[in-house]
C-alpha atoms as a PDB file:
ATOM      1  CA  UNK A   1      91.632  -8.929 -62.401  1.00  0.00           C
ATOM      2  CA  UNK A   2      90.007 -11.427 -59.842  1.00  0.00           C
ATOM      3  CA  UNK A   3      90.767  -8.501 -56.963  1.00  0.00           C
ATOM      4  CA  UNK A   4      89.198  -5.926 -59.363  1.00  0.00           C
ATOM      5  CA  UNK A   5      86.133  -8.163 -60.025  1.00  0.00           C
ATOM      6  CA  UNK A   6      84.988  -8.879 -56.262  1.00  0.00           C
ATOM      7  CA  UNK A   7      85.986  -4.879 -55.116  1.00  0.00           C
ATOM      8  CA  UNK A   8      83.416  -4.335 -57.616  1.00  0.00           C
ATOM      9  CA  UNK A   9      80.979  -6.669 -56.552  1.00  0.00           C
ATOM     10  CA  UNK A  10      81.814  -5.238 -52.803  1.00  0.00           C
ATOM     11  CA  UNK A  11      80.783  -2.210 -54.172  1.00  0.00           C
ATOM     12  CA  UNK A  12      77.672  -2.852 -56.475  1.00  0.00           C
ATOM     13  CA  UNK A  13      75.210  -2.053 -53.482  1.00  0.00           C
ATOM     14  CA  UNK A  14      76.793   0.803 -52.198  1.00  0.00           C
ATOM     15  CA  UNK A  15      77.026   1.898 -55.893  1.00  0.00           C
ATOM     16  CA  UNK A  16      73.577   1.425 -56.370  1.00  0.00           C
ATOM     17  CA  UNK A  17      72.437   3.286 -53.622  1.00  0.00           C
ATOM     18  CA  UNK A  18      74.351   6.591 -54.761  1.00  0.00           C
ATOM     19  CA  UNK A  19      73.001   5.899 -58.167  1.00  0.00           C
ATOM     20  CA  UNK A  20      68.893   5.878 -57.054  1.00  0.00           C
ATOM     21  CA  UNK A  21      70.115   8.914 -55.248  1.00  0.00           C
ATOM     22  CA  UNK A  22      71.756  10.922 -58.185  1.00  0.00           C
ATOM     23  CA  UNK A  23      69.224  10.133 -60.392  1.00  0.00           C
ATOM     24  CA  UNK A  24      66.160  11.157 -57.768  1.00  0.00           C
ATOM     25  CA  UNK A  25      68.138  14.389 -57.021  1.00  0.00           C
ATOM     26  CA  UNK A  26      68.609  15.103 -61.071  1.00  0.00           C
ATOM     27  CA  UNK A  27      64.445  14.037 -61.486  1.00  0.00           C
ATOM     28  CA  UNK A  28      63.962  16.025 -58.529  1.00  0.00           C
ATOM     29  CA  UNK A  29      61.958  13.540 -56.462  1.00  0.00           C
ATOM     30  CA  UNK A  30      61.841  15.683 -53.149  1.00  0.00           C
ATOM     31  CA  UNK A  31      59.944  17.744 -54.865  1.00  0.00           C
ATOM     32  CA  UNK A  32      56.741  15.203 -54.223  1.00  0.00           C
ATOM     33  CA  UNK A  33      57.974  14.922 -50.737  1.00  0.00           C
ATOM     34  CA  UNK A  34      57.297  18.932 -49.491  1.00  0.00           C
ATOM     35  CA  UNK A  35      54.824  20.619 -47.366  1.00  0.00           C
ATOM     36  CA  UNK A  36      53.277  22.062 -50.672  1.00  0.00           C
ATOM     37  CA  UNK A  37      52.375  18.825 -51.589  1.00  0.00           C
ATOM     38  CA  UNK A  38      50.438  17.587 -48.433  1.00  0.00           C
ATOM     39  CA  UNK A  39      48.568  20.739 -48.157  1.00  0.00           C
ATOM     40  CA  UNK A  40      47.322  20.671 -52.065  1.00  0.00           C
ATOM     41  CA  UNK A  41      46.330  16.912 -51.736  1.00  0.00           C
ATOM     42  CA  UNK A  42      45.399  17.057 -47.441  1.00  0.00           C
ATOM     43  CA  UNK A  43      41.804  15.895 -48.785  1.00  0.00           C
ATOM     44  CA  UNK A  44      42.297  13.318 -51.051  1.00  0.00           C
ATOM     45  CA  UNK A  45      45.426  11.854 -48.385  1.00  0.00           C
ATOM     46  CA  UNK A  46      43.085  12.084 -45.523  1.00  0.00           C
ATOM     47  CA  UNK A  47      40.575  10.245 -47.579  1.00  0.00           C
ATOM     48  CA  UNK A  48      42.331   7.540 -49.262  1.00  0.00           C
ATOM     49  CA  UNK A  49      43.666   6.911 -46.001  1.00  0.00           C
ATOM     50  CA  UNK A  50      40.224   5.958 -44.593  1.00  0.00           C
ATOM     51  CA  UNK A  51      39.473   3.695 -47.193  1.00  0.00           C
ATOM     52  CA  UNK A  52      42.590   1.880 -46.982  1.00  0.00           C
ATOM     53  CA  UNK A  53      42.776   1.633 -43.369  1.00  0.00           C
ATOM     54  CA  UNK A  54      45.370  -1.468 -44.026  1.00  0.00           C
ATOM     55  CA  UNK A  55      46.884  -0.675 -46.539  1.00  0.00           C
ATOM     56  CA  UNK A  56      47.566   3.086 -46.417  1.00  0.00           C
ATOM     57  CA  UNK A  57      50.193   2.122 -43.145  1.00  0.00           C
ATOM     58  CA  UNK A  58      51.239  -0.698 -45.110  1.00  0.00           C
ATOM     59  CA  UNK A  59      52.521   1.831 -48.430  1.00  0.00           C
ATOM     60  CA  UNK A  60      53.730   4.748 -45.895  1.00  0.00           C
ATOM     61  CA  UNK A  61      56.011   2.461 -44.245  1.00  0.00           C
ATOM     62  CA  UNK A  62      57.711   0.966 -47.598  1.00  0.00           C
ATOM     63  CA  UNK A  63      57.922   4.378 -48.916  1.00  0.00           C
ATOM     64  CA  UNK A  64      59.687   5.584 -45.793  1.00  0.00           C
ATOM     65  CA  UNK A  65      61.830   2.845 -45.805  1.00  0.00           C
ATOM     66  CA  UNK A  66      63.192   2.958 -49.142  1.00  0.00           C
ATOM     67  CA  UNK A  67      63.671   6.579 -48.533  1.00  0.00           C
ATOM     68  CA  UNK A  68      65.570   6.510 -45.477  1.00  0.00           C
ATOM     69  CA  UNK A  69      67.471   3.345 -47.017  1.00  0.00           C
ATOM     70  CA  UNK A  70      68.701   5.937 -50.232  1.00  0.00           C
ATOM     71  CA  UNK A  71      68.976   8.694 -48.392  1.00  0.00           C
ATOM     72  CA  UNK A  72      66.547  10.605 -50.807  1.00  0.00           C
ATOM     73  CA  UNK A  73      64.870  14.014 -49.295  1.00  0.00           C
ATOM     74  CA  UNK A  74      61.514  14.027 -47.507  1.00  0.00           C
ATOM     75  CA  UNK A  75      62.422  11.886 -44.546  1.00  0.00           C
ATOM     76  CA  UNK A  76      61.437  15.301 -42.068  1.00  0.00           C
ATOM     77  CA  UNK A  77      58.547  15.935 -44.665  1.00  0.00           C
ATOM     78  CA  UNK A  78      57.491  12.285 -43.927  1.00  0.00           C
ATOM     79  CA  UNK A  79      57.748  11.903 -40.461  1.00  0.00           C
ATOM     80  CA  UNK A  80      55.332  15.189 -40.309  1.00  0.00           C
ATOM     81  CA  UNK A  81      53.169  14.017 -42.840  1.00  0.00           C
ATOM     82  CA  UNK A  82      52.370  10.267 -40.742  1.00  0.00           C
ATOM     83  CA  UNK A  83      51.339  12.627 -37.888  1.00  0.00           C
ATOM     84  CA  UNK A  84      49.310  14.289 -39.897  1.00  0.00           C
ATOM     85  CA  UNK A  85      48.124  11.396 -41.687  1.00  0.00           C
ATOM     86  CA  UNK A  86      47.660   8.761 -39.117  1.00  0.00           C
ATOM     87  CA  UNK A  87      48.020  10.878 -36.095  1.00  0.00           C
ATOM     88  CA  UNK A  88      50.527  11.087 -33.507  1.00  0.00           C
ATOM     89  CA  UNK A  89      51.090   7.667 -31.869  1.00  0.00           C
ATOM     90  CA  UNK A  90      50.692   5.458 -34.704  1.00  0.00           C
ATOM     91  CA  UNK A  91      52.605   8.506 -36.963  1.00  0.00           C
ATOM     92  CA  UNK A  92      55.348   8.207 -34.682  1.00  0.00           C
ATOM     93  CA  UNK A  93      55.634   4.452 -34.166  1.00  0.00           C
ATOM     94  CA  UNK A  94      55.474   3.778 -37.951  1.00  0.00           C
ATOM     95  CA  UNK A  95      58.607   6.642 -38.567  1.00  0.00           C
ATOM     96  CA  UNK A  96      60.547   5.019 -35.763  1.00  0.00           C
ATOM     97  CA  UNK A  97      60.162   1.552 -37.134  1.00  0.00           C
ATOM     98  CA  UNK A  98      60.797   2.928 -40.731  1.00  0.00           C
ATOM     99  CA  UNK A  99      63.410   4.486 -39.897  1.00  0.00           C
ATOM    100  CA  UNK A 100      65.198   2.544 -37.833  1.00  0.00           C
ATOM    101  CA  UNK A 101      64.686   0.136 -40.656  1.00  0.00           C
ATOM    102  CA  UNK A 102      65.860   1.900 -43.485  1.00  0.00           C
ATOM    103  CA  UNK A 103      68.998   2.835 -41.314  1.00  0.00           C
ATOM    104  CA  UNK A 104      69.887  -0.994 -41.051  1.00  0.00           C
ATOM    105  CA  UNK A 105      69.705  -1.454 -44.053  1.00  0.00           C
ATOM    106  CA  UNK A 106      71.931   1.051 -45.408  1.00  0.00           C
ATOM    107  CA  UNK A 107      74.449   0.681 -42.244  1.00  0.00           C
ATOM    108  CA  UNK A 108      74.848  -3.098 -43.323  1.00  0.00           C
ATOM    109  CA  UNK A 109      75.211  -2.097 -47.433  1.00  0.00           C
ATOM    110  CA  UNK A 110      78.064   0.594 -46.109  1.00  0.00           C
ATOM    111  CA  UNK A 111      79.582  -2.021 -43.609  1.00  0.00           C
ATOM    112  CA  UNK A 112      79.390  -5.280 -46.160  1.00  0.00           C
ATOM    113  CA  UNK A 113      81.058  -3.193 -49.246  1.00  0.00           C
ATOM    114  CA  UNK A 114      83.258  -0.665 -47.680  1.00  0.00           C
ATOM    115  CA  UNK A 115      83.577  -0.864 -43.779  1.00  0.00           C
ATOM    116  CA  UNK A 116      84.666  -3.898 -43.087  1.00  0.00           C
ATOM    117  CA  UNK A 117      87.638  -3.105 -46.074  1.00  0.00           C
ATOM    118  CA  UNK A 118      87.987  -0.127 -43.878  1.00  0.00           C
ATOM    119  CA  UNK A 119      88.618  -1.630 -41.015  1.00  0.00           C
ATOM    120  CA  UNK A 120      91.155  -3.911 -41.873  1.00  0.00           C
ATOM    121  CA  UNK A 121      93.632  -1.720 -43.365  1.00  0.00           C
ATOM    122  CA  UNK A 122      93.440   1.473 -41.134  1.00  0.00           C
ATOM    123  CA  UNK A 123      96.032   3.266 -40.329  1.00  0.00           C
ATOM    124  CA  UNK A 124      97.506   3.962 -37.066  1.00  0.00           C
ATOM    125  CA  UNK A 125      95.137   7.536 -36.465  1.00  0.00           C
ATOM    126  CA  UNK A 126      91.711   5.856 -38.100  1.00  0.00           C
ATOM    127  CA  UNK A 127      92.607   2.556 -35.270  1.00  0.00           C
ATOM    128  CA  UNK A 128      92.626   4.886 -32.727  1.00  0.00           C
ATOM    129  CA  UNK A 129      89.632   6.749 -33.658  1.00  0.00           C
ATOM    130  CA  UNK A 130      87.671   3.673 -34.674  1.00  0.00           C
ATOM    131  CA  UNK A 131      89.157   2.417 -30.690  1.00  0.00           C
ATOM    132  CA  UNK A 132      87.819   5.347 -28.902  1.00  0.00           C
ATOM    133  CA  UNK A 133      84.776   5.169 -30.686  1.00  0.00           C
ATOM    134  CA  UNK A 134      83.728   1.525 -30.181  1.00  0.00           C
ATOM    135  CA  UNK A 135      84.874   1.852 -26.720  1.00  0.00           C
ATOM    136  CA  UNK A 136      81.513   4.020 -26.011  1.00  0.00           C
ATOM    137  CA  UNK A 137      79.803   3.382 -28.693  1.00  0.00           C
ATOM    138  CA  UNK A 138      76.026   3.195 -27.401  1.00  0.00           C
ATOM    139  CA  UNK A 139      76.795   6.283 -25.575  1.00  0.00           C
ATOM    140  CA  UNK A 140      77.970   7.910 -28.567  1.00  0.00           C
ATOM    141  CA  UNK A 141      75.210   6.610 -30.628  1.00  0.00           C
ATOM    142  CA  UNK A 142      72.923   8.062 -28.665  1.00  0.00           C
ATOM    143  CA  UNK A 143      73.980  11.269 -28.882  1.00  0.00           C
ATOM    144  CA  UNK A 144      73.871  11.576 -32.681  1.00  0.00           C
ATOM    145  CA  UNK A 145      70.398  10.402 -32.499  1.00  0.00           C
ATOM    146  CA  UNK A 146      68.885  12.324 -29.658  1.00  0.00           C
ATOM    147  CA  UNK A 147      70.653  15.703 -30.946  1.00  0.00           C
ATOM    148  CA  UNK A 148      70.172  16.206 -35.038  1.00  0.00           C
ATOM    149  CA  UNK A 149      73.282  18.261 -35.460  1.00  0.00           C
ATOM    150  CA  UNK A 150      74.371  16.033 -38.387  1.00  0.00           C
ATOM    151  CA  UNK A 151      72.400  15.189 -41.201  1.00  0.00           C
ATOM    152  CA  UNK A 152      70.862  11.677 -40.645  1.00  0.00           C
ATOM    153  CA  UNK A 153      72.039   9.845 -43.444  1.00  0.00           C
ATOM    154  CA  UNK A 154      75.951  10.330 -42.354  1.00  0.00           C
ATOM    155  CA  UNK A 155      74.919   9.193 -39.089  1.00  0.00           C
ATOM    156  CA  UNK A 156      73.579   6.619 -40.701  1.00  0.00           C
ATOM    157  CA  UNK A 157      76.656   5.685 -43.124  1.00  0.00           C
ATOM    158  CA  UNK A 158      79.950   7.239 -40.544  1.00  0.00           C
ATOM    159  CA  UNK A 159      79.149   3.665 -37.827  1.00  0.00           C
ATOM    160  CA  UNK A 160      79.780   1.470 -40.825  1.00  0.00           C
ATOM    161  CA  UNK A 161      83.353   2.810 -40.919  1.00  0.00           C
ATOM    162  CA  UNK A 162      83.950   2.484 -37.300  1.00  0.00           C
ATOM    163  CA  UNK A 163      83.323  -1.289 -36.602  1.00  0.00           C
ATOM    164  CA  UNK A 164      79.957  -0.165 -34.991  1.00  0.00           C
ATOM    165  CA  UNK A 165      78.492  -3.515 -33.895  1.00  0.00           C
ATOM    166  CA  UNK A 166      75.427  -4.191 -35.617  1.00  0.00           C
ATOM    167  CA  UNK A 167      73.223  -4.564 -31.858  1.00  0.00           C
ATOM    168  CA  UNK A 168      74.520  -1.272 -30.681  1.00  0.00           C
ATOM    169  CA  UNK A 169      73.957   0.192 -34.258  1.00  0.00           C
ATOM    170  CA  UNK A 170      69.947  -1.043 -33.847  1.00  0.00           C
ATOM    171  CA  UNK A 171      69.311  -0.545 -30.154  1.00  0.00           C
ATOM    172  CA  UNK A 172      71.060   3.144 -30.307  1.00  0.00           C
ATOM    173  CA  UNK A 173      68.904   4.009 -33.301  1.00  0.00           C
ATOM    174  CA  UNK A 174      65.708   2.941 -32.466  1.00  0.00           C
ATOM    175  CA  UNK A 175      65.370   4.750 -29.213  1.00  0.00           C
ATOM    176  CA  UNK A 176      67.800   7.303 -29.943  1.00  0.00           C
ATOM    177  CA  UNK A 177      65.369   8.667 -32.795  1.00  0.00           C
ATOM    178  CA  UNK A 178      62.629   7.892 -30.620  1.00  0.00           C
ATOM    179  CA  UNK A 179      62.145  10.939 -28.951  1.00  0.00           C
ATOM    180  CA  UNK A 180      62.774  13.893 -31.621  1.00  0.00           C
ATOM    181  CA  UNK A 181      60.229  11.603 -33.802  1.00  0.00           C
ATOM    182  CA  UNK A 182      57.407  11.717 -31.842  1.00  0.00           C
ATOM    183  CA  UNK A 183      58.135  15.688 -31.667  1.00  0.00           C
ATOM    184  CA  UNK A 184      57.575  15.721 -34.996  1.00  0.00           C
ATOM    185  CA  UNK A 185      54.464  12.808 -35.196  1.00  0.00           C
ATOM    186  CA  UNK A 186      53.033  15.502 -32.717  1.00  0.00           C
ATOM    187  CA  UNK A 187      53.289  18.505 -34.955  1.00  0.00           C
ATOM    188  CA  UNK A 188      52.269  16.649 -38.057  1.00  0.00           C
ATOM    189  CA  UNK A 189      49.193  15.287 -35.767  1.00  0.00           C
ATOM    190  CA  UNK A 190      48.113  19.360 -35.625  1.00  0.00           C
ATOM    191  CA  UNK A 191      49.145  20.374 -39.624  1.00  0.00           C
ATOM    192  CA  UNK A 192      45.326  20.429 -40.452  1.00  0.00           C
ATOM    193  CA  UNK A 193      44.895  23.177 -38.232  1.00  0.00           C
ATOM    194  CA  UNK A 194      48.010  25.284 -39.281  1.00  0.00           C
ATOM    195  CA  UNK A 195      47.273  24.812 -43.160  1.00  0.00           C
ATOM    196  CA  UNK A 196      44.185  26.174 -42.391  1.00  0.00           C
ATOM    197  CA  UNK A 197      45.231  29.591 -41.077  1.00  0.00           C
ATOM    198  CA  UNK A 198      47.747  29.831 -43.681  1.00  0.00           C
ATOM    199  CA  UNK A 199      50.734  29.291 -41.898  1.00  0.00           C
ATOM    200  CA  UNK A 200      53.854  27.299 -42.699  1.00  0.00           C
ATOM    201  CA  UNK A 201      55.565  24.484 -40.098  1.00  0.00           C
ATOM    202  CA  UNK A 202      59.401  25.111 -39.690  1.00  0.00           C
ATOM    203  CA  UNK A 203      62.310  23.321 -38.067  1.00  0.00           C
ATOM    204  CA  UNK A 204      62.641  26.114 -35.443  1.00  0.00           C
ATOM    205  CA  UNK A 205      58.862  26.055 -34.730  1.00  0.00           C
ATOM    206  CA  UNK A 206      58.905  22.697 -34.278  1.00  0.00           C
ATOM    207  CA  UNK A 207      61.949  21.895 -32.207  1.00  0.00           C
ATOM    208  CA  UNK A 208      61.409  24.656 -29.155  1.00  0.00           C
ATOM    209  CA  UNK A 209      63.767  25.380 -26.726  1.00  0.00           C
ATOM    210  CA  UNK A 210      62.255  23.571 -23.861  1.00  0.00           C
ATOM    211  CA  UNK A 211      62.254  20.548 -26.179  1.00  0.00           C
ATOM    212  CA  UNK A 212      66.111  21.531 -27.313  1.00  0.00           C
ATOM    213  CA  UNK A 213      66.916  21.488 -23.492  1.00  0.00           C
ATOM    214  CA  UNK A 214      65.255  18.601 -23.108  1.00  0.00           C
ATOM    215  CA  UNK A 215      66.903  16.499 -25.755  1.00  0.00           C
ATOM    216  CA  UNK A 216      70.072  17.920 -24.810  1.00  0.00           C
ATOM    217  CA  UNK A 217      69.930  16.183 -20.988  1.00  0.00           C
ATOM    218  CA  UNK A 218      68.551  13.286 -22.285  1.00  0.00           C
ATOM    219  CA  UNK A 219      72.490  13.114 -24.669  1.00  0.00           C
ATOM    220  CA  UNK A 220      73.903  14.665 -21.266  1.00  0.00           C
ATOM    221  CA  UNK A 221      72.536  11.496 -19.338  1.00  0.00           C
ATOM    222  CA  UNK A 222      74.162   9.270 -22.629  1.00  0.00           C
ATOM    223  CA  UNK A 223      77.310  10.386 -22.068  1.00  0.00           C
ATOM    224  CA  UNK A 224      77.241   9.654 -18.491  1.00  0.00           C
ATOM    225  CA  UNK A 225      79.032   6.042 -18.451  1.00  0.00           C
ATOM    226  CA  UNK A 226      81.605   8.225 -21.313  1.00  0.00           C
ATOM    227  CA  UNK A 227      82.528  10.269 -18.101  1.00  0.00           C
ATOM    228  CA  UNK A 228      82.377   7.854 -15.557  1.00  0.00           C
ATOM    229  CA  UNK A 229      85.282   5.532 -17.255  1.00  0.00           C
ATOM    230  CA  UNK A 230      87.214   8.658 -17.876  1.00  0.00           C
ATOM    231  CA  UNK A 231      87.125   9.867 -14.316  1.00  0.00           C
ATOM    232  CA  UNK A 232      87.997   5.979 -13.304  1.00  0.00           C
ATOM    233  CA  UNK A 233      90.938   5.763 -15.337  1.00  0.00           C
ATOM    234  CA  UNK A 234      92.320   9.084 -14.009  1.00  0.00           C
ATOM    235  CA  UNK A 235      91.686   8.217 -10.692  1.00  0.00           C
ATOM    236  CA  UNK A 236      93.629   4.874 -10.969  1.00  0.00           C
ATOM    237  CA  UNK A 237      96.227   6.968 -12.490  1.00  0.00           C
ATOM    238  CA  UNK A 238      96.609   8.747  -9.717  1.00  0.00           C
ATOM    239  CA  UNK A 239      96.801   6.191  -7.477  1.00  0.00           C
ATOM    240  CA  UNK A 240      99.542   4.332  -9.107  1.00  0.00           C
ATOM    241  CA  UNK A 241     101.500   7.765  -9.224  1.00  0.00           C
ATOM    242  CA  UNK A 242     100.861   8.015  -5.565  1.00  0.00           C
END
């Protein structure tokens, strides 16, 4: 009963967090969080936001936070909408520091209640993968954050599991989503202008392929020190075969 009663307390956060998220999925919160939205209300926005020159950041960056922190839809409407908002450096330096944020938090709520657990009775296959993974982990961290193949919020949860440390976890996030942020701060900073021709912003018009390529060297250059130890290792191999 005891071990029943403190799994469940291990838990509670983690629980909590998939229970905001069921219920703003069934109340269909994202909803609020869409392009529709900021172009009916671009006036009143724009204007509350220069009254409130303090405290219109101030709101934007809870609201990010918690939403990045549940995982709730409208983090990509967000990041657009601060550009749009606030414009494209302070846009972009507010997402980055919400998000990075909200990503702590939720990597320590995954790592307190289930990762560590996790961790200490893995099998033989999950040691080896959580192994190979720590080994490089800034490398690999990188990678998941300069390239958005996988949804954020698993790359968010997936280092809890893998006895990420905590300084990697922060310092890979932070600059990893630096980049592909202020893509988007800079296309939210120019929304006015494509609202009023009509048009609609898109994933693919946003991310280009010269700033695909780009993004992609800048995980080539991550993995660097990946391929450097492997080459190393094989070449000491070879030596002691020799």
């Amino acid at each position: 009963m005891q071990k029943e009663s403190e799994l469940l307390k291990r838990l509670l956060p983690l629980l909590i967090v998939a229970l905001v998220l069921v219920l703003a999925l069934f109340l269909d919160l994202g909803r609020y969080f869409s392009f529709g939205q900021l172009a009916e209300h671009r006036e009143q926005l724009l204007d509350w936001v220069a009254l409130h020159a303090l405290l219109a950041p101030v709101i934007y960056i809870l609201t990010y936070t918690l939403v990045v922190a549940f995982s709730l839809p409208g983090a990509f409407v967000m990041t657009i909408g601060g550009g749009f908002l606030f414009g494209a450096l302070p846009g972009g330096v507010y997402a980055v520091s919400c998000a990075t944020v909200g990503a702590l938090l939720l990597f320590l709520i995954a790592k307190t209640s289930v990762g560590d657990y996790l961790l200490s009775n893995a099998g033989g296959a999950m040691k080896k993968m959580q192994h190979g993974f720590a080994e490089n982990a800034l490398s690999y961290m990188f990678v998941l954050r300069l390239v958005p193949i996988f949804p954020f919020f698993l790359v968010n949860l997936v280092p809890a599991f893998l006895g990420i440390s905590l300084r990697v976890y922060l310092f890979a996030t932070f600059f990893g989503i630096m980049p592909v942020t202020f893509v988007y701060a800079l296309a939210g900073s120019g929304l006015g202008g494509l609202f009023d021709q009509g048009g609609a912003i898109t994933l693919a018009g946003i991310m280009t392929p010269e700033i695909l390529v780009a993004l992609t060297g800048l995980a080539l250059l991550a993995l660097l020190p990946v391929g450097y130890k492997h080459f190393n290792r094989k070449t000491a191999k070879n030596i002691e075969r020799s």
